[in-house]
C-alpha atoms as a PDB file:
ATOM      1  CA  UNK A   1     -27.637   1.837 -17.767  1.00  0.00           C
ATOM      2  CA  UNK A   2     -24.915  -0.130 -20.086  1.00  0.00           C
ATOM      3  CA  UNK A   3     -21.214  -1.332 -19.800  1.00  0.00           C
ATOM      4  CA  UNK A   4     -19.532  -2.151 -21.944  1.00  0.00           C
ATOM      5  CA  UNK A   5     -16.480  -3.594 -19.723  1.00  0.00           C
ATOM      6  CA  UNK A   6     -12.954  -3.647 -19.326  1.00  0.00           C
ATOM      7  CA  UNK A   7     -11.858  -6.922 -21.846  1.00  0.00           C
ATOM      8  CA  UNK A   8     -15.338  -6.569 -24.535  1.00  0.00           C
ATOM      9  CA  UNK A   9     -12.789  -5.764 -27.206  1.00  0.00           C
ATOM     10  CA  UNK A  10     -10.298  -7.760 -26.553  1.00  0.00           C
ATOM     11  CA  UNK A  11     -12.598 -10.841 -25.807  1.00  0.00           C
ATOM     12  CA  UNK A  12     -14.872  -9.826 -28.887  1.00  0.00           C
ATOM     13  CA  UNK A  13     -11.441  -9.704 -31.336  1.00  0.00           C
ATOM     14  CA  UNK A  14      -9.728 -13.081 -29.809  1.00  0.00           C
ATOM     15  CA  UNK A  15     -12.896 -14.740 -29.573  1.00  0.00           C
ATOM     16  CA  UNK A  16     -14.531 -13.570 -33.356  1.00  0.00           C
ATOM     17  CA  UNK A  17     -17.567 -12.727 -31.435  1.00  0.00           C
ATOM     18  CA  UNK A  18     -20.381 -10.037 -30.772  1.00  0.00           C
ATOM     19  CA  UNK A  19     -21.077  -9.567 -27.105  1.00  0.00           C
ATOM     20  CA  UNK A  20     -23.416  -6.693 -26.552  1.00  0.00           C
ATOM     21  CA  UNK A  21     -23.225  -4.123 -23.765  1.00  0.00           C
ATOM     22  CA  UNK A  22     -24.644  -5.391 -20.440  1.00  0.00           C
ATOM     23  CA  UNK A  23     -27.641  -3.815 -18.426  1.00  0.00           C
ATOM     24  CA  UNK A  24     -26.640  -2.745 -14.962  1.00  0.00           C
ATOM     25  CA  UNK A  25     -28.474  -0.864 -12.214  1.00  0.00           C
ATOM     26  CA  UNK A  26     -26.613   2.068 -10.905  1.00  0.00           C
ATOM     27  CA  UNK A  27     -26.275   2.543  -7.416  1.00  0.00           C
ATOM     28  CA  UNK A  28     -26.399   5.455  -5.065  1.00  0.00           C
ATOM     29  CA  UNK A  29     -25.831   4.624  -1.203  1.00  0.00           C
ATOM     30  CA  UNK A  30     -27.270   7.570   0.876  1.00  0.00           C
ATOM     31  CA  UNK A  31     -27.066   6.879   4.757  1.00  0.00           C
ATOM     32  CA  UNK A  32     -30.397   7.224   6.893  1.00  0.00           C
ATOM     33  CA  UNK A  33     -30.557   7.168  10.060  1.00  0.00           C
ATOM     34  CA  UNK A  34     -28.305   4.566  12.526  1.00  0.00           C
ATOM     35  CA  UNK A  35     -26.321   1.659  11.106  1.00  0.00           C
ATOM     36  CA  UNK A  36     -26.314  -1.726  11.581  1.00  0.00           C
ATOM     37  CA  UNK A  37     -24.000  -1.291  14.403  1.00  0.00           C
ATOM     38  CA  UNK A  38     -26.730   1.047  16.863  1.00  0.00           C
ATOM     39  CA  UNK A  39     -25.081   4.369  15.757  1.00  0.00           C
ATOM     40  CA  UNK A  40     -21.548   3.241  16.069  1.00  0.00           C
ATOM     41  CA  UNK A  41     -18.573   4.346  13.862  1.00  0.00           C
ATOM     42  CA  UNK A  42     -17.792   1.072  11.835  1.00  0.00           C
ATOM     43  CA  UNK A  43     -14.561   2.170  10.822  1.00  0.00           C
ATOM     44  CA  UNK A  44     -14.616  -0.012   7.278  1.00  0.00           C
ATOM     45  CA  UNK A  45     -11.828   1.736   5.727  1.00  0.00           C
ATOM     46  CA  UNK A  46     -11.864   0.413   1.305  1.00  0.00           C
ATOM     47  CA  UNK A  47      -8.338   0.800  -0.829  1.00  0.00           C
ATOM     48  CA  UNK A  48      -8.263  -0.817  -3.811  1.00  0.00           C
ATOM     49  CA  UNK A  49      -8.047  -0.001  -7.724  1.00  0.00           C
ATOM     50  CA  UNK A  50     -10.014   2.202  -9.923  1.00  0.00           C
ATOM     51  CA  UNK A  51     -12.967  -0.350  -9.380  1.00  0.00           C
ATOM     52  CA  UNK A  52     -13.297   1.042  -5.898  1.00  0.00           C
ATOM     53  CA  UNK A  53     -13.290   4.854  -6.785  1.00  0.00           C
ATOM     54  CA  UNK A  54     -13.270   7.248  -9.656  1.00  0.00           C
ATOM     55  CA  UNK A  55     -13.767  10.556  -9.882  1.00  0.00           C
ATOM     56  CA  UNK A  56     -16.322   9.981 -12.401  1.00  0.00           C
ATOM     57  CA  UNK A  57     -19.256   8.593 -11.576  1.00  0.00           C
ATOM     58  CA  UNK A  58     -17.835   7.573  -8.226  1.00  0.00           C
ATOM     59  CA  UNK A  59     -21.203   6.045  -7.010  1.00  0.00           C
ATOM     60  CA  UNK A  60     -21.010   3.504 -10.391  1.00  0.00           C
ATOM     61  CA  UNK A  61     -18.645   1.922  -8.375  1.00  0.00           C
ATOM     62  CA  UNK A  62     -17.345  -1.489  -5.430  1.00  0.00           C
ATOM     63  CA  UNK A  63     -17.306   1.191  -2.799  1.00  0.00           C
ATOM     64  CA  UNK A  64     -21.129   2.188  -3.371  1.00  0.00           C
ATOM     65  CA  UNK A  65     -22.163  -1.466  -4.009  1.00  0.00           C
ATOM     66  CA  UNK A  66     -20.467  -1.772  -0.398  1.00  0.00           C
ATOM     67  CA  UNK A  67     -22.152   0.520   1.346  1.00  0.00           C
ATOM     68  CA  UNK A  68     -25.161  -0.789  -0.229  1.00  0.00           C
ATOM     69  CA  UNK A  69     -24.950  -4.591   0.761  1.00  0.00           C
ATOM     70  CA  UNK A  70     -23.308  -4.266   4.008  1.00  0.00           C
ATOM     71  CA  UNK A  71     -25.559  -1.131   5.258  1.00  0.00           C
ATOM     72  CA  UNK A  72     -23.525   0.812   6.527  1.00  0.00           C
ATOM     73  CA  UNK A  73     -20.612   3.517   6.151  1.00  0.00           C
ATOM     74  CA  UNK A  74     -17.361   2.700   3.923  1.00  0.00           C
ATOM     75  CA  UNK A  75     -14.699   5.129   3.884  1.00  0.00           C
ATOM     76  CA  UNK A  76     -13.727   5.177   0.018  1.00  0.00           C
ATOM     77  CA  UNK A  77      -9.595   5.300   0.029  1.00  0.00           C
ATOM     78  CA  UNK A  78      -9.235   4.577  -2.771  1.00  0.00           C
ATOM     79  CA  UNK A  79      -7.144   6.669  -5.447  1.00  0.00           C
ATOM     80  CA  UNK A  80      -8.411   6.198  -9.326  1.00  0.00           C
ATOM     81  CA  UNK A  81      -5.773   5.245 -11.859  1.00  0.00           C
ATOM     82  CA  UNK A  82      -3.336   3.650  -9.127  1.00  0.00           C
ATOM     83  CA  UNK A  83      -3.965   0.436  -9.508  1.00  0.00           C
ATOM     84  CA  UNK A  84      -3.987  -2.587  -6.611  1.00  0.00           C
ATOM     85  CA  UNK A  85      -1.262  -0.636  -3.933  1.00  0.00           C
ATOM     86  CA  UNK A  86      -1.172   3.422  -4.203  1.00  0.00           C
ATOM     87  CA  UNK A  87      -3.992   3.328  -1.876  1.00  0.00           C
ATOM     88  CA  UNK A  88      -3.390   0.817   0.837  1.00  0.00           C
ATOM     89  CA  UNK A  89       0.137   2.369   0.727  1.00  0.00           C
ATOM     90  CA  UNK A  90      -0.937   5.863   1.156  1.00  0.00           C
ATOM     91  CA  UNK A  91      -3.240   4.692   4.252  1.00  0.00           C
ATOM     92  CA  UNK A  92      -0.967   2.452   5.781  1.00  0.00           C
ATOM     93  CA  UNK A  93       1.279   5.510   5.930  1.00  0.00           C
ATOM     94  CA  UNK A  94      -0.884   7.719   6.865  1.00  0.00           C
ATOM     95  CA  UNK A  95      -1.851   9.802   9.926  1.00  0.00           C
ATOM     96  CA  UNK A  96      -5.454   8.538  10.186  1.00  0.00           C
ATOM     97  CA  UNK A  97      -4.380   4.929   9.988  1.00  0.00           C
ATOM     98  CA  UNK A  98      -1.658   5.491  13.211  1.00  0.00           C
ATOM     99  CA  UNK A  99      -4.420   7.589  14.995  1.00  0.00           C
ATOM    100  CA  UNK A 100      -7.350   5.864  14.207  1.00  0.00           C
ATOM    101  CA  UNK A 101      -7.309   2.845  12.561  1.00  0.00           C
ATOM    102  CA  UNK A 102      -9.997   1.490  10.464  1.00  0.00           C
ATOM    103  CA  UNK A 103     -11.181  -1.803  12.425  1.00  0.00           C
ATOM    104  CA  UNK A 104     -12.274  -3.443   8.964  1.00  0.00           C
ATOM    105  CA  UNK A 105      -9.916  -2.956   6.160  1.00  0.00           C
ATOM    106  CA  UNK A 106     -11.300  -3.817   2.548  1.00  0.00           C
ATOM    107  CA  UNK A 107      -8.396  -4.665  -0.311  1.00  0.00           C
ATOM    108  CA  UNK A 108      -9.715  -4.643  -3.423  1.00  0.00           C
ATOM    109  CA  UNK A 109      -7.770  -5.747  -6.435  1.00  0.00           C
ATOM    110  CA  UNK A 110      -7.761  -8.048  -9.485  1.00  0.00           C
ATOM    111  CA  UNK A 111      -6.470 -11.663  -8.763  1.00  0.00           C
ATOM    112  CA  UNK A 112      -3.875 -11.712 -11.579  1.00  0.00           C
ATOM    113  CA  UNK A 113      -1.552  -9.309  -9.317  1.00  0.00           C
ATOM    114  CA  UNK A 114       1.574 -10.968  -8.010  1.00  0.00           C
ATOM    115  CA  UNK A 115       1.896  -9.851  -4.131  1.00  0.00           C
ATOM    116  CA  UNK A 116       5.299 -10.816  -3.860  1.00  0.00           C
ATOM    117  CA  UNK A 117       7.646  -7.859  -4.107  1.00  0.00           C
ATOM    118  CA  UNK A 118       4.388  -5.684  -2.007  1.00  0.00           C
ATOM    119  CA  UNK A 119       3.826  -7.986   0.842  1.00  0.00           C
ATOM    120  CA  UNK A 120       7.084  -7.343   2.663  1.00  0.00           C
ATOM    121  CA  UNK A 121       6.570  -3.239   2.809  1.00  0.00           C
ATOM    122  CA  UNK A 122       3.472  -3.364   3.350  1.00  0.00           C
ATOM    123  CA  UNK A 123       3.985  -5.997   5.999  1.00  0.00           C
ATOM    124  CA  UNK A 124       5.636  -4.013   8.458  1.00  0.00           C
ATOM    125  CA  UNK A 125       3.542  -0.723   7.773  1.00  0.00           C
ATOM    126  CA  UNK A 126       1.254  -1.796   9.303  1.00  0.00           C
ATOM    127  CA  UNK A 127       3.408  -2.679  12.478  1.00  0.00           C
ATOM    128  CA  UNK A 128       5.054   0.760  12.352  1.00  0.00           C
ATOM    129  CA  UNK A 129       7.632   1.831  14.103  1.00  0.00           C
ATOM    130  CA  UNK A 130       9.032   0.313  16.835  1.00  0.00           C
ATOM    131  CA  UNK A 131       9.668   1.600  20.247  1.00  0.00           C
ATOM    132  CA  UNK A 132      13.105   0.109  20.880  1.00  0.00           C
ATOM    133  CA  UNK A 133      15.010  -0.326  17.830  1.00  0.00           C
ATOM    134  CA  UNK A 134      17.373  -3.304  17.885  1.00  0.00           C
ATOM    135  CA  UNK A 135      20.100   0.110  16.272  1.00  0.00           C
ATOM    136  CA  UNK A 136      18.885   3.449  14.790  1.00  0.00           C
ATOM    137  CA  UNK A 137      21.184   5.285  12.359  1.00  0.00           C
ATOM    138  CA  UNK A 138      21.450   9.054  11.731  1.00  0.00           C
ATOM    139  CA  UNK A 139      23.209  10.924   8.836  1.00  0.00           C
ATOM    140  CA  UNK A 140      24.364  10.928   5.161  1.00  0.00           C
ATOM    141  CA  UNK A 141      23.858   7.853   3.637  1.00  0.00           C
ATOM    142  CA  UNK A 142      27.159   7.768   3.017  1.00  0.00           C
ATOM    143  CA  UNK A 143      27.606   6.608   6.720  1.00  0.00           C
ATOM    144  CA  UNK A 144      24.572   4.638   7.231  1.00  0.00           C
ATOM    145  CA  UNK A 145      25.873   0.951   7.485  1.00  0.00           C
ATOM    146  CA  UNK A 146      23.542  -1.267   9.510  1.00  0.00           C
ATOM    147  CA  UNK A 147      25.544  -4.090  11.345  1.00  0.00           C
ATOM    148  CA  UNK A 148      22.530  -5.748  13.724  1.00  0.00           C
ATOM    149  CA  UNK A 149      21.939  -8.602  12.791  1.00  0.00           C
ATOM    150  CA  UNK A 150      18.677  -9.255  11.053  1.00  0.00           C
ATOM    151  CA  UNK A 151      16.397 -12.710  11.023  1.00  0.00           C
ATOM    152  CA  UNK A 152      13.328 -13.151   8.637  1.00  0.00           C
ATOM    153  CA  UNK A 153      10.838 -11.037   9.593  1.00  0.00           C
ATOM    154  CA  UNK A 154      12.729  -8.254  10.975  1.00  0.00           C
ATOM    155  CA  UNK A 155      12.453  -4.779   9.272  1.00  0.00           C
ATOM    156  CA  UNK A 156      13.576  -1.239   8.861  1.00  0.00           C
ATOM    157  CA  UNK A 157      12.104   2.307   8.566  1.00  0.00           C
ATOM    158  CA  UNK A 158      13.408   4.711   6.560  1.00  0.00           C
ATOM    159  CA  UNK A 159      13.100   8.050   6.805  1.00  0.00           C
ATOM    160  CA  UNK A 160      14.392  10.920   4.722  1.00  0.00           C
ATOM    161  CA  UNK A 161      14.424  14.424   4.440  1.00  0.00           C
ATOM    162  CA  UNK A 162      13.820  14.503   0.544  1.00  0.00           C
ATOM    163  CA  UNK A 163      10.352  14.103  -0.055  1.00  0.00           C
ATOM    164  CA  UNK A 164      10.325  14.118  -3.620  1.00  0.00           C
ATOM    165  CA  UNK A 165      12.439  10.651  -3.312  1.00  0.00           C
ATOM    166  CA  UNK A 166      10.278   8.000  -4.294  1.00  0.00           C
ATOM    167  CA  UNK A 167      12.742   4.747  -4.471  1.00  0.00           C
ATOM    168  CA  UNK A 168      15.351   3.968  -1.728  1.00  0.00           C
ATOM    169  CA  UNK A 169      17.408   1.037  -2.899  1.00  0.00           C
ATOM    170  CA  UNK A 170      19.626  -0.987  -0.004  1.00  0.00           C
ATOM    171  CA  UNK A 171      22.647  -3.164  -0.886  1.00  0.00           C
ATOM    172  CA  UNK A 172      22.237  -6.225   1.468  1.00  0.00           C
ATOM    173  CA  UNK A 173      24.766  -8.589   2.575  1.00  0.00           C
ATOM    174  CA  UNK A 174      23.207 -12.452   4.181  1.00  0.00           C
ATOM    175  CA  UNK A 175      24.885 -14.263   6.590  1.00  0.00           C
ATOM    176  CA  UNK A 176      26.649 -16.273   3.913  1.00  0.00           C
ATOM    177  CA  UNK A 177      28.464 -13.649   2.525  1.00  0.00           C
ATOM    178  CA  UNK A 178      26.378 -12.730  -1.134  1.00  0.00           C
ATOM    179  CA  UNK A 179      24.722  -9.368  -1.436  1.00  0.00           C
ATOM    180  CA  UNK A 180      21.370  -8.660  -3.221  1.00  0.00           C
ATOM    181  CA  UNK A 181      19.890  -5.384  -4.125  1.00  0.00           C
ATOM    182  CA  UNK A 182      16.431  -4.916  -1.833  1.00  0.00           C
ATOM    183  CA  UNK A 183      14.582  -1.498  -2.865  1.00  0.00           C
ATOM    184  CA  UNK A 184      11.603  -0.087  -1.315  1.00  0.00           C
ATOM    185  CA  UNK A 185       9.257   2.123  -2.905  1.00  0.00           C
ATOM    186  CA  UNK A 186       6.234   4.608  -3.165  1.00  0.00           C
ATOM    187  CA  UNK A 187       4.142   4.073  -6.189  1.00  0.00           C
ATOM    188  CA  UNK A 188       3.644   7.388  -8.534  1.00  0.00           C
ATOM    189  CA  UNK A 189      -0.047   7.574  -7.291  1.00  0.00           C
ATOM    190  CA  UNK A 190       0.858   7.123  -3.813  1.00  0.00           C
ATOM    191  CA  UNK A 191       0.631  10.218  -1.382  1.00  0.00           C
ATOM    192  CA  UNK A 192       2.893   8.497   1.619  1.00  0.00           C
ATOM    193  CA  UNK A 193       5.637  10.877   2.901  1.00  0.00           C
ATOM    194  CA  UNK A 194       8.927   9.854   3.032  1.00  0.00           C
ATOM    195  CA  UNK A 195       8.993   6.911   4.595  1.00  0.00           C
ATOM    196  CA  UNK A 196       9.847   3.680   4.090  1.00  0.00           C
ATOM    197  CA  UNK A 197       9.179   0.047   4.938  1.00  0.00           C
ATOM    198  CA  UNK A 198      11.090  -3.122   3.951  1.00  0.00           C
ATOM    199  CA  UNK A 199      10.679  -6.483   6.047  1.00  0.00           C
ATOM    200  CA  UNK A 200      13.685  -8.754   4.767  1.00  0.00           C
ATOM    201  CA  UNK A 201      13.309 -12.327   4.248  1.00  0.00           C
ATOM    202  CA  UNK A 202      16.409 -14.079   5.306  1.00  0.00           C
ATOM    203  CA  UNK A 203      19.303 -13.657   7.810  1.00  0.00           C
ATOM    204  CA  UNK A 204      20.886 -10.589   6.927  1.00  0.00           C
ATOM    205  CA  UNK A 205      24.646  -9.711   8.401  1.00  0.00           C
ATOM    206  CA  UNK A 206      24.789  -5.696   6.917  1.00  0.00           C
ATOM    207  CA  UNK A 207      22.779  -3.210   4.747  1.00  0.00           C
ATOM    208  CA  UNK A 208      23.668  -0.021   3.161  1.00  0.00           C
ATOM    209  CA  UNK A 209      22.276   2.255   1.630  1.00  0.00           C
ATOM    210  CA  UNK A 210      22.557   2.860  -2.058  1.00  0.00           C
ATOM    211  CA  UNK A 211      21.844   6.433  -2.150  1.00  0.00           C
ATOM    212  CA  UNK A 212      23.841   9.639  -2.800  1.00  0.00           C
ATOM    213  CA  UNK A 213      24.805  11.685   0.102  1.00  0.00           C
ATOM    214  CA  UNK A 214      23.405  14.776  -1.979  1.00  0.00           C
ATOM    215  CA  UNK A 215      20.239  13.140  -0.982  1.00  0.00           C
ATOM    216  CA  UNK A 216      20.104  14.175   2.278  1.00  0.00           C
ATOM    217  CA  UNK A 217      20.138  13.056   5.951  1.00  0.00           C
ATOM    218  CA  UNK A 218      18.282   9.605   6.574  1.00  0.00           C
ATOM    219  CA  UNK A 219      17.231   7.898   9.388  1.00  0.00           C
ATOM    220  CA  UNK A 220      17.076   3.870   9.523  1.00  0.00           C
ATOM    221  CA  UNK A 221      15.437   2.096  12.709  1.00  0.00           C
ATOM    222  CA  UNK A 222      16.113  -1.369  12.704  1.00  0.00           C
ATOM    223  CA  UNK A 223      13.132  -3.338  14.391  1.00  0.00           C
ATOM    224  CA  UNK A 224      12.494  -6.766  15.134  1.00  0.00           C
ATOM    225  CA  UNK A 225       9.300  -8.746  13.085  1.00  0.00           C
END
């Protein structure tokens, strides 16, 4: 089969050149028989981009070439179209992640993606929730004010009752006095419930939340890193 690939275009244009379409061998993993692990579930769990799924041609694809060089199962999460973080986002928050973990997880993305504003949700997602908050809050948001004080590493979980909310932005106060906006969201491709995780990154005195209380009831667990 031929590709033409992602930049051939672009590079062709820039470059005033002619690259042809490359010859690649499609492949199709089918699992025999036991894997390399005696019949035991590996639990590789794959998110990435459209490079590791899509809905067409899904075997023309990382997760197949996968399951082809490693021999044996990968679990294909990932979600075509939304790019490096709707998928390891959606199983970080999801049910089969708390219940049964994957004990290999495979990120696949393009190197050019900056990690800094992702890292610190999805950070403490995979921690959870914690079983002794430091100071849970109930009610509008209106009246959530979080006063424990908060060191690097430390994070929150925020729940609401609006599902359709996709963005929960937090006005936070440091310990020397300024206040920064931090907000935490779900990408568009995501399918993560409401819930939210945001590590913060310095010594934090107070956050509130910058929602209206037409929103809905929220939760906020404050949990130490």
């Amino acid at each position: 089969m031929q590709n033409w690939g992602s930049y051939l275009t672009r590079v062709n244009t820039l470059c005033n050149l002619n690259i042809q379409p490359q010859n690649y061998q499609s492949l199709i993993s089918v699992k025999e028989g036991e894997d390399l692990l005696g019949g035991e579930d590996p639990k590789v769990v794959l998110v990435g981009t459209s490079n590791s799924f899509r809905n067409k041609g899904a075997e023309e694809s990382f997760g197949a070439a996968l399951r082809y060089e490693m021999q044996r199962d990968v679990t294909n999460a990932g979600i075509e179209g939304g790019g490096p973080y709707s998928s390891i986002e959606s199983y970080l928050l999801s049910d089969s992640f708390r219940t049964n973990p994957a004990k290999v997880l495979i990120w696949e993305m393009d190197s050019s993606y900056n990690l800094h504003y992702s890292l610190p949700q999805l950070i403490p997602s995979v921690k959870g929730s914690c079983k002794a908050p430091v100071q849970r809050l109930d009610g509008l948001p209106s009246q959530i004010r979080v006063t424990a004080p908060l060191r690097p590493n430390d994070y929150l979980m925020v729940s609401l009752s609006d599902s359709s909310i996709r963005s929960v932005p937090l006005q936070v106060t440091n310990a020397s006095g300024s206040t920064s906006t931090m907000t935490l969201t779900h990408t568009p491709k995501s399918t993560a419930g409401p819930i939210f995780y945001g590590e913060v990154q310095t010594d934090v005195k107070e956050v509130k939340l910058s929602l209206p209380d037409s929103t809905g009831k929220v939760r906020i667990d404050v949990c130490r890193g």
